[in-house]
Protein backbone atom coordinates (compact mmCIF):
# COMPACT_ATOMS: atom_id res chain seq x y z
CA UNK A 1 86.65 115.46 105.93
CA UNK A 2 87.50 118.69 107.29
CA UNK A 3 85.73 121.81 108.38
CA UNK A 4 87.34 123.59 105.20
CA UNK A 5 86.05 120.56 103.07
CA UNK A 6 82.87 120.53 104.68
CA UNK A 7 82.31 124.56 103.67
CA UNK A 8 83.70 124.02 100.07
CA UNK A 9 81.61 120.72 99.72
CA UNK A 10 77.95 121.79 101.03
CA UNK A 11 78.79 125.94 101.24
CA UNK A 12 80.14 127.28 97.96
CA UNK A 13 80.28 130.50 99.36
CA UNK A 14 80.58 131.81 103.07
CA UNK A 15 81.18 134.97 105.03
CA UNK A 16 82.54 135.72 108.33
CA UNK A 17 79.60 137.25 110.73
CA UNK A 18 81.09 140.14 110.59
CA UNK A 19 81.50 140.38 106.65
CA UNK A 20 77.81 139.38 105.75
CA UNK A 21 76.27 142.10 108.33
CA UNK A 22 78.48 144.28 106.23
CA UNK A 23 77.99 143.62 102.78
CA UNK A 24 74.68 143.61 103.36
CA UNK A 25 74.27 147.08 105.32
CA UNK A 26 76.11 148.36 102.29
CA UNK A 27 74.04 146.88 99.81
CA UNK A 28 71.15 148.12 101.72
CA UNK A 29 72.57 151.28 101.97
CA UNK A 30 72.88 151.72 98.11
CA UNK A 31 68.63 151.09 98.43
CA UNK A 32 68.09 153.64 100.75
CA UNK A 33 68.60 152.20 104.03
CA UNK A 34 70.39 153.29 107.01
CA UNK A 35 71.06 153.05 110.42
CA UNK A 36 69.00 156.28 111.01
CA UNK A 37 65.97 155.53 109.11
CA UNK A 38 65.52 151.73 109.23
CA UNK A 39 64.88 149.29 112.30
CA UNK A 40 66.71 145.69 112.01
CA UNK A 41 64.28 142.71 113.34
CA UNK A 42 66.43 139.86 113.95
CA UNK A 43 65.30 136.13 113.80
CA UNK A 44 67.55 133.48 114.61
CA UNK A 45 67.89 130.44 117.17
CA UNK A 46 67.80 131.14 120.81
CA UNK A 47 71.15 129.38 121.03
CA UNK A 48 73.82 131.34 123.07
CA UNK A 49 76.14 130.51 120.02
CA UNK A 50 73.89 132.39 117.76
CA UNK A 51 74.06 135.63 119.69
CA UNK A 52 77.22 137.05 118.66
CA UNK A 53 74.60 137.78 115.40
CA UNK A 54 72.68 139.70 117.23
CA UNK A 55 75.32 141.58 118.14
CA UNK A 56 76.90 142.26 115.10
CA UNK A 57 73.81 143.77 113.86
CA UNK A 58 73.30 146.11 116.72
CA UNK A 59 76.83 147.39 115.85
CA UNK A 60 75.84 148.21 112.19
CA UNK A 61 71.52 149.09 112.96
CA UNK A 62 71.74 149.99 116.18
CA UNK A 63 69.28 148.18 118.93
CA UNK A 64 67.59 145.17 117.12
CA UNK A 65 63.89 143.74 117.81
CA UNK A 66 64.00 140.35 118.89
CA UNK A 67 62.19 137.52 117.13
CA UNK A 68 63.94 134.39 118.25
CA UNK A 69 63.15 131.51 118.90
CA UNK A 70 64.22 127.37 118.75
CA UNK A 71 65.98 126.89 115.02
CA UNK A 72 65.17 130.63 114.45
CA UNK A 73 61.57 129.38 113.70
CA UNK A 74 58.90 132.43 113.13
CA UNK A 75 57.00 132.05 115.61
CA UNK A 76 56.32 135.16 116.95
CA UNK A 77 53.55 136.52 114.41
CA UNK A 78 51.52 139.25 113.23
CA UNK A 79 51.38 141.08 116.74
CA UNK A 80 54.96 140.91 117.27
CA UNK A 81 55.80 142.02 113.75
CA UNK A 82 53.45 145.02 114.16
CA UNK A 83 55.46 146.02 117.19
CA UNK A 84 58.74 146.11 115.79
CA UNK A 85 57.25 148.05 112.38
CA UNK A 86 55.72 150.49 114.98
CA UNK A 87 59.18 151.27 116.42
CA UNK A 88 60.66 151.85 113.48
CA UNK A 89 62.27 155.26 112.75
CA UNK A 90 59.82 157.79 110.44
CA UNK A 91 62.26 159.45 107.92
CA UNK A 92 60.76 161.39 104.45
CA UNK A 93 57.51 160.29 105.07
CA UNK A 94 58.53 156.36 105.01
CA UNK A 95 59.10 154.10 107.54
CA UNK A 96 61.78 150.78 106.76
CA UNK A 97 62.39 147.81 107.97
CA UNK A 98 65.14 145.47 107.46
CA UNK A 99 64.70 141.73 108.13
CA UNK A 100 67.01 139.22 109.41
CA UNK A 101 66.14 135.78 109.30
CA UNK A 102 68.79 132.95 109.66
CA UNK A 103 68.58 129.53 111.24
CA UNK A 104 72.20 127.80 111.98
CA UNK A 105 74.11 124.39 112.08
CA UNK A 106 77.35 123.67 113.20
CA UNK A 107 80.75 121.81 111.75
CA UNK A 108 83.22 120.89 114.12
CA UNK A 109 87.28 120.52 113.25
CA UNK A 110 86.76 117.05 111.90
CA UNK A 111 83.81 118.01 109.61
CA UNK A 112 81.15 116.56 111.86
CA UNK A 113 78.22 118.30 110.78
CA UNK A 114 75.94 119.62 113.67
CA UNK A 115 78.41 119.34 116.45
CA UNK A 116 80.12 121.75 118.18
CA UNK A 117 82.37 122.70 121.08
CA UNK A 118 81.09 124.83 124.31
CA UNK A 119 83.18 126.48 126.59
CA UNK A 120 82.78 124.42 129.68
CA UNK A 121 80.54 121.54 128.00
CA UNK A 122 83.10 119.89 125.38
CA UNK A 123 81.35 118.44 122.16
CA UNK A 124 77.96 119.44 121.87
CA UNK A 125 75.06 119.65 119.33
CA UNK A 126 73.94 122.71 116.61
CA UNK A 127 70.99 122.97 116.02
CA UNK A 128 69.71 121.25 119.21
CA UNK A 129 66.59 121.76 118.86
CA UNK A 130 66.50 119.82 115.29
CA UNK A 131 68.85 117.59 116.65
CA UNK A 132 66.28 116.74 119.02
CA UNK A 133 63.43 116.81 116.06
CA UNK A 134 65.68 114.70 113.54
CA UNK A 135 66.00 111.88 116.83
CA UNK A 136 62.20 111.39 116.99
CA UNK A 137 61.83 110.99 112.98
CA UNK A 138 64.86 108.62 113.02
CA UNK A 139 62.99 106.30 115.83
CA UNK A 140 59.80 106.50 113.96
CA UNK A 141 57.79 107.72 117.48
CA UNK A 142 56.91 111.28 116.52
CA UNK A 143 54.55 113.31 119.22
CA UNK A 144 52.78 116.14 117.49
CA UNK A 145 50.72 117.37 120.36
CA UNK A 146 50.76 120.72 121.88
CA UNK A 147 53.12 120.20 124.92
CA UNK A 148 52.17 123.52 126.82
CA UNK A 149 55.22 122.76 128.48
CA UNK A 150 57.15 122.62 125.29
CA UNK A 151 55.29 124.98 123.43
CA UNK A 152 58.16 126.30 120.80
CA UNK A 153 59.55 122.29 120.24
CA UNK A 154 55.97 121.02 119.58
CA UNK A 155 54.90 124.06 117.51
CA UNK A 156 58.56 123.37 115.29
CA UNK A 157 57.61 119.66 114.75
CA UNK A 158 54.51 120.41 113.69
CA UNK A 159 55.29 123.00 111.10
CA UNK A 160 58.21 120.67 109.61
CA UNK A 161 56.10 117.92 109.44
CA UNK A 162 54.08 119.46 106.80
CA UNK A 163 56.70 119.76 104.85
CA UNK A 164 58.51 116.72 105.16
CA UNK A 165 56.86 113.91 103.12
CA UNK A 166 55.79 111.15 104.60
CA UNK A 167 58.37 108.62 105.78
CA UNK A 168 61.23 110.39 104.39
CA UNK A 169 64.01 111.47 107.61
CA UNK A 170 66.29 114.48 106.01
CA UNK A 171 69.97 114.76 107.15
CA UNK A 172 70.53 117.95 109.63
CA UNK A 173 72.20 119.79 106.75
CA UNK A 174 68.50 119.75 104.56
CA UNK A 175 66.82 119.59 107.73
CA UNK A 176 68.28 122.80 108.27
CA UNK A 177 67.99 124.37 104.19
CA UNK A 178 64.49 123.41 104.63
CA UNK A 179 64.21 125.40 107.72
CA UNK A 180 65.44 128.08 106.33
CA UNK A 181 62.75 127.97 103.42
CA UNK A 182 59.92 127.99 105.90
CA UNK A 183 61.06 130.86 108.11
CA UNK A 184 61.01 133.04 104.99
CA UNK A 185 57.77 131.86 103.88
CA UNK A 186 55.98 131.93 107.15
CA UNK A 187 57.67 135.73 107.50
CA UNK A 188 56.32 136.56 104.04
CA UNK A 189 52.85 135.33 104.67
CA UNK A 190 52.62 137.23 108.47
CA UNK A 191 54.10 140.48 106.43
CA UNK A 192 51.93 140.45 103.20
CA UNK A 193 48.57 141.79 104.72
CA UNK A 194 50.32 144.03 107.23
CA UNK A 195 53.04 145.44 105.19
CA UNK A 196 51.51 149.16 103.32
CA UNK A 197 54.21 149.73 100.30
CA UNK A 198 52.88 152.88 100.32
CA UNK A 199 54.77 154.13 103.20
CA UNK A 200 57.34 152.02 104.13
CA UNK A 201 60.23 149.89 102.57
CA UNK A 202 61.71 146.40 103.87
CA UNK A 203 64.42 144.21 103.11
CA UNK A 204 64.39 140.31 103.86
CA UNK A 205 68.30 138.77 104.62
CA UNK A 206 68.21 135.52 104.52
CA UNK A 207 70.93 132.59 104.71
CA UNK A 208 72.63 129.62 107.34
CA UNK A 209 74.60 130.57 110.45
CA UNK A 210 77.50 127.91 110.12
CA UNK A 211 79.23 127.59 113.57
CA UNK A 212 82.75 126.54 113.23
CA UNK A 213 85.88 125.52 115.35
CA UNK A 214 87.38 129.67 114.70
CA UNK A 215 84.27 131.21 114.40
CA UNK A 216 80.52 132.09 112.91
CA UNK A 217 80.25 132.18 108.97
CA UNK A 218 77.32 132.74 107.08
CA UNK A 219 76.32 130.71 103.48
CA UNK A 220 74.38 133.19 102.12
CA UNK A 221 70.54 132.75 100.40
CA UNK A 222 68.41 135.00 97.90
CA UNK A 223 67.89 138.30 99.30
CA UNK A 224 66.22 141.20 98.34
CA UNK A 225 64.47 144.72 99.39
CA UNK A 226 61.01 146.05 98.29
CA UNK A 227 61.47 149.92 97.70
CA UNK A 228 58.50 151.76 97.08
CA UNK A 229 56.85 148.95 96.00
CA UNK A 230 59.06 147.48 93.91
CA UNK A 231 61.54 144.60 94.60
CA UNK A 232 65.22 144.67 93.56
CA UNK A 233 67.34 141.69 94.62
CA UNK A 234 70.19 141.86 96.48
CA UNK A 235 73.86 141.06 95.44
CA UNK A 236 74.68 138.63 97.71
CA UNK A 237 77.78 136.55 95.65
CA UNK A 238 77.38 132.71 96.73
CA UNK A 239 73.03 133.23 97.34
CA UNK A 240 72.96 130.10 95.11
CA UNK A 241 74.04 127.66 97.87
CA UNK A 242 70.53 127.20 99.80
């Protein structure tokens, strides 16, 4: 199976990087959001292939606050969140924020799903650090402890492994759609006590990073802004595929 087969099969709808940062600062625009008044806080893997994101978004938002981390995990809680709302620009009385958060797999040429090729390296792995998670359910030897030398790793096992149940080992592909589940609802939780509707808006954009042998695409999920309060879902075509 091809790369092309692989999107159409498991993707019914993708976007080049570059398209989905725009379609979505459009949409956003039509809710009130711009580069002047908003901030863009960006959460997605630490990989070096996941960058060019990053990137993108700076183009469109202008400098982005950084909340990545191994699979794009949210990790980075309610002190970090505070400090990117806190830098946010103060327009008409509001303040807004505009959320980014978007873990990533790769399919190679041949349709492999999670690998990759790296300048330099050859054939490679996407995500690695589920890769690495999916390995120790596979073998059935699991370590759950705190490895202060591994803090991110240990602290992504043991969030996944409450939602995985027991004895079941996901392909990479759910692996990462359930991934992608819990960074939104861990981001939700951190943002409901924090977040005052009263004077500030936010948007959450969520979907998978798909790293392929031309490029970065995007598979878009359910997205949406709250605006004064109120939320109004994003048109996102193809938000059906997660």
């Amino acid at each position: 199976m091809k790369f092309e087969n692989v999107l159409i099969r498991f993707f019914p709808t993708v976007y080049t990087e570059a398209n989905f940062v725009e379609k979505t600062f459009q949409s956003l625009k039509s809710q009130g959001f711009t580069a002047e008044n908003a901030i863009a806080i960006v959460d997605v893997c630490r990989d070096e292939i996941s960058q060019p994101f990053l990137r993108l978004v700076k183009d469109k938002w202008g400098e982005a606050f950084n909340l990545c981390s191994l699979a794009g995990m949210f990790f980075a809680g309610r002190t970090a969140l505070l400090a990117a709302m806190h830098h946010a620009p103060r327009q008409d009385g509001r303040e807004r924020y505009v959320f980014f958060a978007i873990p990533h797999v790769a399919v190679d040429g041949g349709g492999q799903i999670g690998v990759c090729e790296r300048p330099g390296v050859g054939e490679s792995n996407a995500c690695g650090a589920l890769n690495a998670f999916l390995k120790e359910l596979q073998k059935g030897k699991l370590n759950v402890s705190l490895d202060e030398n591994d803090l991110e790793q240990s602290l992504l096992k043991m969030r996944l492994l409450k939602e995985i149940p027991y004895g079941q080992v996901p392909d990479l592909l759910s692996l990462t759609r359930l991934v992608q589940k819990v960074i939104i609802t861990d981001l939700e939780n951190a943002l409901r006590p924090i977040i005052n509707p009263g004077k500030c808006d936010y948007a959450v954009i969520s979907g998978i990073q798909i790293h392929g042998p031309d490029g970065n695409y995007v598979c878009p999920s359910p997205s949406y802004a709250i605006v004064k309060g109120t939320r109004q879902d994003l048109f996102l075509p193809g938000a059906k595929c997660v």
